[in-house]
C-alpha atoms as a PDB file:
ATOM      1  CA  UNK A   1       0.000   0.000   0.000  1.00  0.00           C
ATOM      2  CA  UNK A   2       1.088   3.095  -1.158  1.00  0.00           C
ATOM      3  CA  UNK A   3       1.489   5.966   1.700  1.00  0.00           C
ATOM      4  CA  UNK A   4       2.358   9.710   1.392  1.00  0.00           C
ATOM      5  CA  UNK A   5       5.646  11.355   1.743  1.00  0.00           C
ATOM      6  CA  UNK A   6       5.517  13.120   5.134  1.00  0.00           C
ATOM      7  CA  UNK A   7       8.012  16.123   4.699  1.00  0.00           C
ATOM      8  CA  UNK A   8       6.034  17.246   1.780  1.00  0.00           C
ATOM      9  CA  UNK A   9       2.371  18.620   2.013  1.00  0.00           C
ATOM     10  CA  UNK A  10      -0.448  16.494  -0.261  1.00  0.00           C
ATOM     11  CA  UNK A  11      -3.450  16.757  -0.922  1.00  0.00           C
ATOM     12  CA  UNK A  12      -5.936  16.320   2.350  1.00  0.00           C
ATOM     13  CA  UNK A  13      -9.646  16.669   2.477  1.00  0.00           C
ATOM     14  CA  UNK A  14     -11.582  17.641   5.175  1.00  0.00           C
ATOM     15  CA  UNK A  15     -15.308  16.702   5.611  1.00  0.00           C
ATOM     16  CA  UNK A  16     -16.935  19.115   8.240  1.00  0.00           C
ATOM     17  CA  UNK A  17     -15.863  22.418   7.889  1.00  0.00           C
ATOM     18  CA  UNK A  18     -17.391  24.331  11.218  1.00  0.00           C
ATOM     19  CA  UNK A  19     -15.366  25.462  13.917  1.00  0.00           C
ATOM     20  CA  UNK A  20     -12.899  23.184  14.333  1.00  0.00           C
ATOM     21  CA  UNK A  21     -12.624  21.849  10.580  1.00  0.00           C
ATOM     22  CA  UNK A  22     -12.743  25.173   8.957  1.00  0.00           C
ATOM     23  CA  UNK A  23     -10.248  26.598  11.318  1.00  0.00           C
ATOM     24  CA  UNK A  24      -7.793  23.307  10.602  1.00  0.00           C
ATOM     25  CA  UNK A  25      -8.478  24.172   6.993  1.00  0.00           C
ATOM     26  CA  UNK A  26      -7.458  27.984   7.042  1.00  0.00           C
ATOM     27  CA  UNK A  27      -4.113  26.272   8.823  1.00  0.00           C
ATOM     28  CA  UNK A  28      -3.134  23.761   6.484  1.00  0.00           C
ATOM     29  CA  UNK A  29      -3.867  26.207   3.343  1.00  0.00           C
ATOM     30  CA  UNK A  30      -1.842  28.800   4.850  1.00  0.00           C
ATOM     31  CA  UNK A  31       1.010  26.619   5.614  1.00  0.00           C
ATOM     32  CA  UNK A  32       1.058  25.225   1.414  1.00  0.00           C
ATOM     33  CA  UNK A  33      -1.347  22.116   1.904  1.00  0.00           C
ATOM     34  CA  UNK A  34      -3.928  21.433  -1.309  1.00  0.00           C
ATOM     35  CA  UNK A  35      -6.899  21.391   0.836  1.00  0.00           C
ATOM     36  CA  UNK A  36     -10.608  19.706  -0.256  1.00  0.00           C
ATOM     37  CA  UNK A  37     -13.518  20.040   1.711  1.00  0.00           C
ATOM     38  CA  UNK A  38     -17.151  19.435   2.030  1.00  0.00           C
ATOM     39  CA  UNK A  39     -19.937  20.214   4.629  1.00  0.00           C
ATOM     40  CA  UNK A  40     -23.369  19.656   4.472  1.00  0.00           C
ATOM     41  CA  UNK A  41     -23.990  23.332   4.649  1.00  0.00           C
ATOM     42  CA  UNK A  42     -23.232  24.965   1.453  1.00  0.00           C
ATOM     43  CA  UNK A  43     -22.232  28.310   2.831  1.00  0.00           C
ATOM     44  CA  UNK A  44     -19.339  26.643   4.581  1.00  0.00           C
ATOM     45  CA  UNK A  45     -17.457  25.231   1.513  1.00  0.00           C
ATOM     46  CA  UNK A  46     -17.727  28.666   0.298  1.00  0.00           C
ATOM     47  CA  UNK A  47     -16.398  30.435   2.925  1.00  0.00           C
ATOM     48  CA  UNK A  48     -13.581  27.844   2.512  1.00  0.00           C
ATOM     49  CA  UNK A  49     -13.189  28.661  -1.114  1.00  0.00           C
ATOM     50  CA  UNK A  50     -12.524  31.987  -0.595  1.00  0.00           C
ATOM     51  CA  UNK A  51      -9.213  30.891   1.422  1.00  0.00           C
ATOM     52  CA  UNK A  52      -7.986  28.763  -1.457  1.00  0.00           C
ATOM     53  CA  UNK A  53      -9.438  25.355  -0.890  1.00  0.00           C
ATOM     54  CA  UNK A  54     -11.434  23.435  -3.283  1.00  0.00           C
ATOM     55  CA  UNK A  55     -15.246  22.960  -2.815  1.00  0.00           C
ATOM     56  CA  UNK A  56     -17.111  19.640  -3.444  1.00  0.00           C
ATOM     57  CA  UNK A  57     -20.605  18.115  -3.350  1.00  0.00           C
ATOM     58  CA  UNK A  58     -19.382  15.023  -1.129  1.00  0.00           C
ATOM     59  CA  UNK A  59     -17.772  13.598   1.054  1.00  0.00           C
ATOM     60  CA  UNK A  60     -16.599  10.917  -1.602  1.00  0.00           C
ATOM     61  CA  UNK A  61     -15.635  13.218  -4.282  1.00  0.00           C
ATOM     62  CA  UNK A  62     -13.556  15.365  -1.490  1.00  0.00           C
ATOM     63  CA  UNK A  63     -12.154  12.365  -0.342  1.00  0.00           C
ATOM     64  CA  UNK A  64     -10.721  10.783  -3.481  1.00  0.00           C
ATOM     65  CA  UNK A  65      -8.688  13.859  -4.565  1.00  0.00           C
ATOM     66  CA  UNK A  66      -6.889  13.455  -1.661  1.00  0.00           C
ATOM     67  CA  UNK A  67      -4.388  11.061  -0.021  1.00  0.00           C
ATOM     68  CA  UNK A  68      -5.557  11.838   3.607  1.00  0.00           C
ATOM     69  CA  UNK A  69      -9.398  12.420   4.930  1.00  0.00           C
ATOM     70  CA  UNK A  70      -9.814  14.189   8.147  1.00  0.00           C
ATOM     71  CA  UNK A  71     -13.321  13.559   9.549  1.00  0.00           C
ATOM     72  CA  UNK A  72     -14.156  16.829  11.705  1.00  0.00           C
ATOM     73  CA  UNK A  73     -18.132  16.078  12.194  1.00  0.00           C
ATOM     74  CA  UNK A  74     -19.970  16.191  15.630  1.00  0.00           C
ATOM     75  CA  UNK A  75     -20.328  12.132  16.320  1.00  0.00           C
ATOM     76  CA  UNK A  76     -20.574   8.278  15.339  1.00  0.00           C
ATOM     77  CA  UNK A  77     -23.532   8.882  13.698  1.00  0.00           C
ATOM     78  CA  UNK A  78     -22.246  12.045  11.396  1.00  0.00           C
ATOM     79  CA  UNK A  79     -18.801  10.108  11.143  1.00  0.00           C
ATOM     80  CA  UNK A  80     -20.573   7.164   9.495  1.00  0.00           C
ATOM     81  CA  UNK A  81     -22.665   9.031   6.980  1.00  0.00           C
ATOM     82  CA  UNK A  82     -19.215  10.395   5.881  1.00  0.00           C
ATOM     83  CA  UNK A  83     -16.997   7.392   5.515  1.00  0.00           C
ATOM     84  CA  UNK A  84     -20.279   4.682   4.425  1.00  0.00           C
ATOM     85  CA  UNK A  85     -23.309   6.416   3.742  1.00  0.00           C
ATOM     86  CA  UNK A  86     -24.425   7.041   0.485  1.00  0.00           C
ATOM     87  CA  UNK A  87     -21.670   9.065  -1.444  1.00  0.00           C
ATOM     88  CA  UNK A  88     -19.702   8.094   1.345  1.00  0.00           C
ATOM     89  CA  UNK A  89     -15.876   8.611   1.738  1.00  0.00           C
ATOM     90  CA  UNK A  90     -14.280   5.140   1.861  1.00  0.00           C
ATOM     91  CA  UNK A  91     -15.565   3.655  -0.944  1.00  0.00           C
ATOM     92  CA  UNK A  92     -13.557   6.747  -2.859  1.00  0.00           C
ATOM     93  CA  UNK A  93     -10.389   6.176  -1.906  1.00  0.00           C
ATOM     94  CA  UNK A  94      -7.609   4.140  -2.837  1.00  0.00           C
ATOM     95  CA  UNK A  95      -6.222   1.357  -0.457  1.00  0.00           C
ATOM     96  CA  UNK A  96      -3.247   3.278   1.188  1.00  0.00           C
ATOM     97  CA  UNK A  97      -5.215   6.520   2.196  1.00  0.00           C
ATOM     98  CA  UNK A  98      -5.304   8.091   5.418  1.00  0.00           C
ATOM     99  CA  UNK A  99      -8.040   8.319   7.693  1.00  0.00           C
ATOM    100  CA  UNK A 100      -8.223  10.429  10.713  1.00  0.00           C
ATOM    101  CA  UNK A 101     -11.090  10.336  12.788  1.00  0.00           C
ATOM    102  CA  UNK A 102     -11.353  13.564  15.076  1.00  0.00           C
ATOM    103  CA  UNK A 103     -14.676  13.573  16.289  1.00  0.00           C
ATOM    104  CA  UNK A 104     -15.606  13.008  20.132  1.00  0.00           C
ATOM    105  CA  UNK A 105     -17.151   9.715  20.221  1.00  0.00           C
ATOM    106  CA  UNK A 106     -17.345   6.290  22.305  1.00  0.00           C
ATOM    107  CA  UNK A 107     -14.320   4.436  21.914  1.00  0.00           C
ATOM    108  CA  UNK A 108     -16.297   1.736  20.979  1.00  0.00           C
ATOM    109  CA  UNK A 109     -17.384   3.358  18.114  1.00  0.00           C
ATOM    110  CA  UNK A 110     -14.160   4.047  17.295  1.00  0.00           C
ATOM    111  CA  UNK A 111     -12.628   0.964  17.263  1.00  0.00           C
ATOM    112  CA  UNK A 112     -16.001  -0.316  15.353  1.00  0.00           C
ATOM    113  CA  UNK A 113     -15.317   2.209  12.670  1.00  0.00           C
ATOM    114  CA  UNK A 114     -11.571   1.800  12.828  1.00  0.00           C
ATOM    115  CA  UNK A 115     -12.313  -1.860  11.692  1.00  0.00           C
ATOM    116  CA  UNK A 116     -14.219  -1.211   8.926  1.00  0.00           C
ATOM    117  CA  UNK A 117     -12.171   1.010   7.622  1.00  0.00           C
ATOM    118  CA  UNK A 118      -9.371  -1.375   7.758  1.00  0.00           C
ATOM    119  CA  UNK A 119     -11.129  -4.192   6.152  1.00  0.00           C
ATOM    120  CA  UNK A 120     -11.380  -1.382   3.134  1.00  0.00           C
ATOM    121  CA  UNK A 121      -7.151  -1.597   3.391  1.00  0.00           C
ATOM    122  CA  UNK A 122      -7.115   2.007   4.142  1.00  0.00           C
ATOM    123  CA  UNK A 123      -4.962   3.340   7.086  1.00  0.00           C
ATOM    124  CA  UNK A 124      -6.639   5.042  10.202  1.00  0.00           C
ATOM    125  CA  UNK A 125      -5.226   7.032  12.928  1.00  0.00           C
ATOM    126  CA  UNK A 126      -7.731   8.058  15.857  1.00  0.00           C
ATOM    127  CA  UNK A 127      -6.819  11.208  16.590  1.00  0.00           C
ATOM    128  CA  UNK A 128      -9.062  13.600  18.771  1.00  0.00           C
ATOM    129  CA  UNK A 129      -8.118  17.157  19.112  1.00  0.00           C
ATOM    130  CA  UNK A 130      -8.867  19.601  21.721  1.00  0.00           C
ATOM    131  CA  UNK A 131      -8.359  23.489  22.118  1.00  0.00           C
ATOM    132  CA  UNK A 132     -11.023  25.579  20.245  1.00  0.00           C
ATOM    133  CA  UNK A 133     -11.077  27.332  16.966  1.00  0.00           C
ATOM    134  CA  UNK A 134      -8.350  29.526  17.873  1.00  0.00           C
ATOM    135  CA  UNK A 135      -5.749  27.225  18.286  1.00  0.00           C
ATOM    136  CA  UNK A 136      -6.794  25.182  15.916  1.00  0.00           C
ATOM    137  CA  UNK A 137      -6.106  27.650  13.416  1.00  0.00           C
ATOM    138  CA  UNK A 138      -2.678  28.470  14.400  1.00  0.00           C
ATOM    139  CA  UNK A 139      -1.655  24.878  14.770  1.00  0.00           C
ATOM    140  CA  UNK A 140      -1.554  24.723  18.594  1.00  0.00           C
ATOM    141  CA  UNK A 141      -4.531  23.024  19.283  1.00  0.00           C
ATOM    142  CA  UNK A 142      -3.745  19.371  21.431  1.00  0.00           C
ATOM    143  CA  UNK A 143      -3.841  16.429  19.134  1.00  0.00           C
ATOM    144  CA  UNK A 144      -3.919  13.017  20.808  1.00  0.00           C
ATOM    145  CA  UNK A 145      -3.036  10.171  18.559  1.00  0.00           C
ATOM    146  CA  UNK A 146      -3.412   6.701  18.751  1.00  0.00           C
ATOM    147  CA  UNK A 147      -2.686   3.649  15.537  1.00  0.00           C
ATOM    148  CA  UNK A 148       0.031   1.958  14.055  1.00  0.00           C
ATOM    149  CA  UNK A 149       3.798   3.530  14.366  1.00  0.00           C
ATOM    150  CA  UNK A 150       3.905   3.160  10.579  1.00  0.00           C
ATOM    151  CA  UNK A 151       0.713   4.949  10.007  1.00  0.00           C
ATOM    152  CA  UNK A 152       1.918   7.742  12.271  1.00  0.00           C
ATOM    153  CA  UNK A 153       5.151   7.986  11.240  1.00  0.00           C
ATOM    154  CA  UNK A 154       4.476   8.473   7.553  1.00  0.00           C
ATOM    155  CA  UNK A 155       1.870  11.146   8.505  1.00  0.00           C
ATOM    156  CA  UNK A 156       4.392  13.047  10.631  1.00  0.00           C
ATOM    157  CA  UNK A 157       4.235  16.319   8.808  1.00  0.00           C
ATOM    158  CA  UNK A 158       0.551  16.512   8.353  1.00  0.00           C
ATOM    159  CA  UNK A 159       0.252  16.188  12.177  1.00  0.00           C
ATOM    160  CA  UNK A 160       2.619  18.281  12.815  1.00  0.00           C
ATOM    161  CA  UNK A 161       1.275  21.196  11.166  1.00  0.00           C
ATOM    162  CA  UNK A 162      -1.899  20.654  12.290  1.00  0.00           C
ATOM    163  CA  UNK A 163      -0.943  20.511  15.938  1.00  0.00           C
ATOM    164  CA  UNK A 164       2.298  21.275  18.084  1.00  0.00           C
ATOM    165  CA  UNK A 165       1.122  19.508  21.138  1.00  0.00           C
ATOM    166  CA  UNK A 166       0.481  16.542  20.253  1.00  0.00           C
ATOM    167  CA  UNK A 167       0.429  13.535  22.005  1.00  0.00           C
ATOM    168  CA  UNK A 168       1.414   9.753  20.952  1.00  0.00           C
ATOM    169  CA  UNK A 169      -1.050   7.750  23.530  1.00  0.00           C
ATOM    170  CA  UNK A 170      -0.432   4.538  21.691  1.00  0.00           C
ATOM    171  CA  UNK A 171      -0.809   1.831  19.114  1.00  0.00           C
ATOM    172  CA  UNK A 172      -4.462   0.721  20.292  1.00  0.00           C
ATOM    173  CA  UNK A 173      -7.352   2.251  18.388  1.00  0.00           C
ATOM    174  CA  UNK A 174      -9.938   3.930  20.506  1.00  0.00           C
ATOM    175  CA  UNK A 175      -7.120   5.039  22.710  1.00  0.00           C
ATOM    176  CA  UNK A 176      -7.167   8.285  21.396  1.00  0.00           C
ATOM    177  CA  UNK A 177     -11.008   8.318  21.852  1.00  0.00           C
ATOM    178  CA  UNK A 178     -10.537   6.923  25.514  1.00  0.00           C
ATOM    179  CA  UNK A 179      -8.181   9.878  26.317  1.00  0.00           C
ATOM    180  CA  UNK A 180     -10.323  12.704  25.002  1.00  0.00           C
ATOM    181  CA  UNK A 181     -13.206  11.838  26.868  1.00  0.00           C
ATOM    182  CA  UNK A 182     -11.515  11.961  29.919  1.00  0.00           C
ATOM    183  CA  UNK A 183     -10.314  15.103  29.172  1.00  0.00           C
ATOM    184  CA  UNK A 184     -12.955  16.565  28.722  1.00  0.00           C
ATOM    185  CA  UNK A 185     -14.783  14.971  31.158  1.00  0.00           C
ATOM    186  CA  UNK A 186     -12.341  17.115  33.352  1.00  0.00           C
ATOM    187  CA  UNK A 187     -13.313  20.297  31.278  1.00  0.00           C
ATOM    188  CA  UNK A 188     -16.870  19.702  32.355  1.00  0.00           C
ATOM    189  CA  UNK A 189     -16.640  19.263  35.728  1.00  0.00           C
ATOM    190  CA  UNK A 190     -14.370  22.099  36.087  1.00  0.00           C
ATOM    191  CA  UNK A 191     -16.488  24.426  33.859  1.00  0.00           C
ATOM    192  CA  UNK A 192     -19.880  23.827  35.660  1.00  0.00           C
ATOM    193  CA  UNK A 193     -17.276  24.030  39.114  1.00  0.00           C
ATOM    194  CA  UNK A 194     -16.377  27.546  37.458  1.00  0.00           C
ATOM    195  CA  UNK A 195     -19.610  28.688  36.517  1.00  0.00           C
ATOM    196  CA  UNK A 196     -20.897  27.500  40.372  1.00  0.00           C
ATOM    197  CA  UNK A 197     -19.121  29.405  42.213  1.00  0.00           C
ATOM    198  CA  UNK A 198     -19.359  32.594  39.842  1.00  0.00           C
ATOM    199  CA  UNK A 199     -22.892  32.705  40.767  1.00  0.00           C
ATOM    200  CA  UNK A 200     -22.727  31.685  43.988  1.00  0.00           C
ATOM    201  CA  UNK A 201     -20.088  35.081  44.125  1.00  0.00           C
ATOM    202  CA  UNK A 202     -22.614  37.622  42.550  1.00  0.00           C
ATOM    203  CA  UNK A 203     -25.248  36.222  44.597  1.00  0.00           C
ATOM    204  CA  UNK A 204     -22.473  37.275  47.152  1.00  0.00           C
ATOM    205  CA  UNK A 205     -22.953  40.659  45.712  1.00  0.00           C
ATOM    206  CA  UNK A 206     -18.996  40.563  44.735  1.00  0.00           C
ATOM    207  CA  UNK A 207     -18.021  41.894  41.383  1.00  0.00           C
ATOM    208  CA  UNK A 208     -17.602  38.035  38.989  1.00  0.00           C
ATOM    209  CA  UNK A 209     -14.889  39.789  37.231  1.00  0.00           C
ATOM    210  CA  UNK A 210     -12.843  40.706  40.022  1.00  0.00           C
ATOM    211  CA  UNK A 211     -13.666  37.366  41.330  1.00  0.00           C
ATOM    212  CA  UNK A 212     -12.522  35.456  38.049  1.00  0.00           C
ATOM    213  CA  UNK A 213      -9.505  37.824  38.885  1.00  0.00           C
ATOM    214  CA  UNK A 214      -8.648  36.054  42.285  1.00  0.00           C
ATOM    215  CA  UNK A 215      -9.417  32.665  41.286  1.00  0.00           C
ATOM    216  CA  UNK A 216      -7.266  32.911  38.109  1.00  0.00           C
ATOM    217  CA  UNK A 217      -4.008  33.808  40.506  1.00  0.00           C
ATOM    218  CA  UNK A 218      -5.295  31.309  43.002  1.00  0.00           C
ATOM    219  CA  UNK A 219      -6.007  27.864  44.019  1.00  0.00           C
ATOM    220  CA  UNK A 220      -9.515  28.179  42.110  1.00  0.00           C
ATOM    221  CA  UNK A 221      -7.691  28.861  38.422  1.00  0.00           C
ATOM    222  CA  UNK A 222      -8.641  26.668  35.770  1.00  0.00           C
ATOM    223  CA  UNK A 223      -7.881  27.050  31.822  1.00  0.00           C
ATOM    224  CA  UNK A 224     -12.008  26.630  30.601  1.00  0.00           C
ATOM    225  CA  UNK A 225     -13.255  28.358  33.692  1.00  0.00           C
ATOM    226  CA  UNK A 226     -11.270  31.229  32.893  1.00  0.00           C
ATOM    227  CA  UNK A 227     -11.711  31.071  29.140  1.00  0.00           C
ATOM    228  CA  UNK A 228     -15.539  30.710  29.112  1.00  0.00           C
ATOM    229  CA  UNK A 229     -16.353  32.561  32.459  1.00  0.00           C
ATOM    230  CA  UNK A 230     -14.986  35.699  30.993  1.00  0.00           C
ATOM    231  CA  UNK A 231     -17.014  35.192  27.880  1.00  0.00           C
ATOM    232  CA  UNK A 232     -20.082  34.473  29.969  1.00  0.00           C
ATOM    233  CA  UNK A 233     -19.777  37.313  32.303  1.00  0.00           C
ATOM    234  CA  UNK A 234     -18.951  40.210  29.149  1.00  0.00           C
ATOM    235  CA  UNK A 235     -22.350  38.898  27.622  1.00  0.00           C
ATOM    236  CA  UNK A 236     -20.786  37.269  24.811  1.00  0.00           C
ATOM    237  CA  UNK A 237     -22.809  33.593  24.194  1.00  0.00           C
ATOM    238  CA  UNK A 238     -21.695  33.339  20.449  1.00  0.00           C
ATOM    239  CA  UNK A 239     -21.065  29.600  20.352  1.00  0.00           C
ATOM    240  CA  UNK A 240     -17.162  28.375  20.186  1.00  0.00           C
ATOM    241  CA  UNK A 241     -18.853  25.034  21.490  1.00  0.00           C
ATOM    242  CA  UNK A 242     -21.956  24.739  21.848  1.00  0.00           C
ATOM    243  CA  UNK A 243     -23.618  23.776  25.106  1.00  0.00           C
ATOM    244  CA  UNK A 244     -24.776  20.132  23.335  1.00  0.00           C
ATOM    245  CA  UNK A 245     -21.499  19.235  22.828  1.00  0.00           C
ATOM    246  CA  UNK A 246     -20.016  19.337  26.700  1.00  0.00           C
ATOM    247  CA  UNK A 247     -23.526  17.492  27.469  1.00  0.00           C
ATOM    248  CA  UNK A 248     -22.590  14.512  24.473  1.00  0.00           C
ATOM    249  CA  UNK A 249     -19.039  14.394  25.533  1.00  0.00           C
ATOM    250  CA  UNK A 250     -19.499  14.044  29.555  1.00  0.00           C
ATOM    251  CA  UNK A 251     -22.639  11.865  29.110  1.00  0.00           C
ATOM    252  CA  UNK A 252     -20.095   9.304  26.881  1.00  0.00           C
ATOM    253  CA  UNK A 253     -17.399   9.694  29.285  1.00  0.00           C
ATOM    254  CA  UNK A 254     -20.066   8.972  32.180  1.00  0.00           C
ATOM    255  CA  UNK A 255     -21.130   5.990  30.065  1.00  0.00           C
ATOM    256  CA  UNK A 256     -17.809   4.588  29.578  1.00  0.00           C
ATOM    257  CA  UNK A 257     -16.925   4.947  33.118  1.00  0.00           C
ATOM    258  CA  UNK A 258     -20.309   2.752  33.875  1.00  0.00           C
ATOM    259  CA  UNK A 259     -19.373   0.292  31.449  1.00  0.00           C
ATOM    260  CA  UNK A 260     -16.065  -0.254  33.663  1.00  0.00           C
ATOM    261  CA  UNK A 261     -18.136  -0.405  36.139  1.00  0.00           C
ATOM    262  CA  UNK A 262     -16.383   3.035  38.152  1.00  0.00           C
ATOM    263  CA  UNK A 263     -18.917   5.354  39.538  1.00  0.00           C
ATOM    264  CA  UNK A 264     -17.609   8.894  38.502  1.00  0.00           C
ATOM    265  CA  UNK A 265     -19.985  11.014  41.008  1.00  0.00           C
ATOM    266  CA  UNK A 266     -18.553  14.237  40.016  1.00  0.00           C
ATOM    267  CA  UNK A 267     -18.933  13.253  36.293  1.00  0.00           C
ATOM    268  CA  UNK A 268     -22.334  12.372  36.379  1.00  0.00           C
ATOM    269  CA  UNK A 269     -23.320  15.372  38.111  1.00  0.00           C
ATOM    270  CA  UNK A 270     -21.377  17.779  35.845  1.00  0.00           C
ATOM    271  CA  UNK A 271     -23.246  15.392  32.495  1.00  0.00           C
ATOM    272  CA  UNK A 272     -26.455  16.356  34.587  1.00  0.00           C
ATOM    273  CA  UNK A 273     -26.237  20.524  34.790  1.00  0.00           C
ATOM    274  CA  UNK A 274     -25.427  20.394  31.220  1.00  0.00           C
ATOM    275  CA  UNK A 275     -28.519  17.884  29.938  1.00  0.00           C
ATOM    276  CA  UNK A 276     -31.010  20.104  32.273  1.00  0.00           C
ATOM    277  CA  UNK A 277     -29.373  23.380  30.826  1.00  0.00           C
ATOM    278  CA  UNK A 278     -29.428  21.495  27.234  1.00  0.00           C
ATOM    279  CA  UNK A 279     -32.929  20.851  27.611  1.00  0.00           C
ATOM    280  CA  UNK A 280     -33.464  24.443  29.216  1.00  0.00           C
ATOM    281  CA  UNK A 281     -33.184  26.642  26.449  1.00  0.00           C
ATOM    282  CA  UNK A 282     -29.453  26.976  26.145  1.00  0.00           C
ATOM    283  CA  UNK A 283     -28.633  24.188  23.480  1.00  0.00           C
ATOM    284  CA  UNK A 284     -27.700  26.529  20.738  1.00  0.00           C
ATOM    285  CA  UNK A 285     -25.210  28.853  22.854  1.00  0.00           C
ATOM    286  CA  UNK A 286     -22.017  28.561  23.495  1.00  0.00           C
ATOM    287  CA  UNK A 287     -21.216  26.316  26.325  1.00  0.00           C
ATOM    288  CA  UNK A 288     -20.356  29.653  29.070  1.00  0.00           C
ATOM    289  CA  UNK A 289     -24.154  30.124  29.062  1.00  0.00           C
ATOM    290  CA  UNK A 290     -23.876  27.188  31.920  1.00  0.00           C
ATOM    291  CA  UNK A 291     -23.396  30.032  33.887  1.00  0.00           C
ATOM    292  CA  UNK A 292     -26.717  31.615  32.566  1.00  0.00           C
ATOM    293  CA  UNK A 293     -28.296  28.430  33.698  1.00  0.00           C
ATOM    294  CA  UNK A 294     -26.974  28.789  37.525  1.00  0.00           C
ATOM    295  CA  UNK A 295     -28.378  32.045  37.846  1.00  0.00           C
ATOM    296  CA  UNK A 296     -31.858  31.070  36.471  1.00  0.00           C
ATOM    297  CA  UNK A 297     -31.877  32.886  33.185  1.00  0.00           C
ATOM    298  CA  UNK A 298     -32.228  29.519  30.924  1.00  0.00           C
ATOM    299  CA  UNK A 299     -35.128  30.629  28.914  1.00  0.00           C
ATOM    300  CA  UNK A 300     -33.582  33.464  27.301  1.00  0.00           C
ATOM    301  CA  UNK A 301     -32.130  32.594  23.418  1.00  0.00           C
ATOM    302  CA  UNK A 302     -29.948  34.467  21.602  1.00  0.00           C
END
């Protein structure tokens, strides 16, 4: 099987081109990559075309004028529309191509998919990412990689560009899937910690900036509470991440932990502020509106 040369840029399609895909798009073209995308939303692609990249009608027809796919959609489902639904990506490519699946989903589903695409003699690298838009479009974002050395080694440069922190967590499919949702099982318990005690402070009467302030020097700093606390308490709810996706990713991280039959009580209490603040009214803002939800304003949209 043929594989690309990894310290030249190729051709690589991406299928999902929101926050996270267009942002790794607008990275790769401005570092030289030949990029190919589609999303289901037309205006996407064309915001993408407008960088440079090339614009297609499916996820097949994206996917064979590359050598690697990058699957940036929301979850299993989305992920296999793209790869075996009708006009689906794997039945595109050429035995040899690169598959990257980036989306938060069960590891099961991962390794399930993983297989699949294996049986179609294509390579796969699971390879969740973490960081937000921003960093994904200057090539810091976290990248957490897990599949064959051979696979990843021949891929260096792509991944490289695409992240600088990223981290090998092994040769085992749905490792890379396992390691994300712990992570961000940990962003969700300390964002709805964050978000807590914020309320709990202006309830105090105390000013939530100056309080963000103190906890950000302080024992109480954390990365997301500082990053979406500050959104949440300027106003701004424009959605980064929306709130759905913190609800999908600690519910699947609660699940897993059942599964192993570990009882993660902080978890499962963090999975249940965001399903109640989900099914509240704040599904289609940005995942700081948690706050919003603490202090009782959840029927308010944007």
């Amino acid at each position: 099987m043929k594989t690309p040369i990894s310290d030249k840029p190729f051709a690589v399609a991406i299928v999902g081109t929101g926050n996270m895909g267009g942002a790794m798009a607008a990275n790769l073209l401005a570092r030289g990559w030949e990029v190919h995308v589609f999303d289901c939303v037309e205006e996407k692609i064309k915001a993408m075309q407008t960088l440079g990249a090339q614009g297609h009608t499916s996820a097949a027809q994206a996917a064979c004028a590359a050598q690697a796919l990058i699957v940036c959609v929301v979850d299993a489902a989305q992920t296999e529309a793209v790869l075996f639904g009708p006009e689906g990506a794997a039945a595109a490519m050429q035995p040899g191509q690169l598959v990257m699946l980036t989306p938060t989903i069960a590891p099961e589903d991962t390794v399930a998919l993983a297989m699949r695409l294996q049986a179609c003699q294509l390579a796969v690298l699971d390879t969740p990412m973490s960081g937000g838009p921003a960093r994904a479009r200057d090539g810091s974002m976290s990248l957490m990689v897990a599949g064959r050395d051979a696979v990843f080694d021949s891929h260096r440069r792509l991944l490289q560009d695409l992240s600088s922190q990223i981290f090998r967590v092994g040769e085992r499919i749905g490792d890379g899937a396992r390691t994300k949702l712990v992570n961000n099982l940990a962003a969700g318990i300390n964002l709805v910690g964050a978000a807590e005690v914020l309320a709990l402070a202006r309830r105090m009467g105390l000013d939530g900036n100056r309080t963000l302030d103190v906890m950000e020097r302080s024992s109480g700093q954390s990365w997301i509470g500082s990053d979406r606390m500050r959104r949440a308490l300027s106003g701004d709810w424009t959605p980064r991440a929306h709130m759905t996706l913190l609800e999908k990713d600690t519910r699947l991280a609660v699940q897993a932990a059942q599964a192993l039959g570990f009882d993660s009580l902080l978890g499962e209490l963090a999975s249940r502020v965001f399903a109640q603040a989900s099914a509240s009214g704040l599904d289609e803002l940005d995942d700081a509106a948690v706050l919003r939800w603490f202090e009782g304003e959840s029927t308010i949209r944007p």
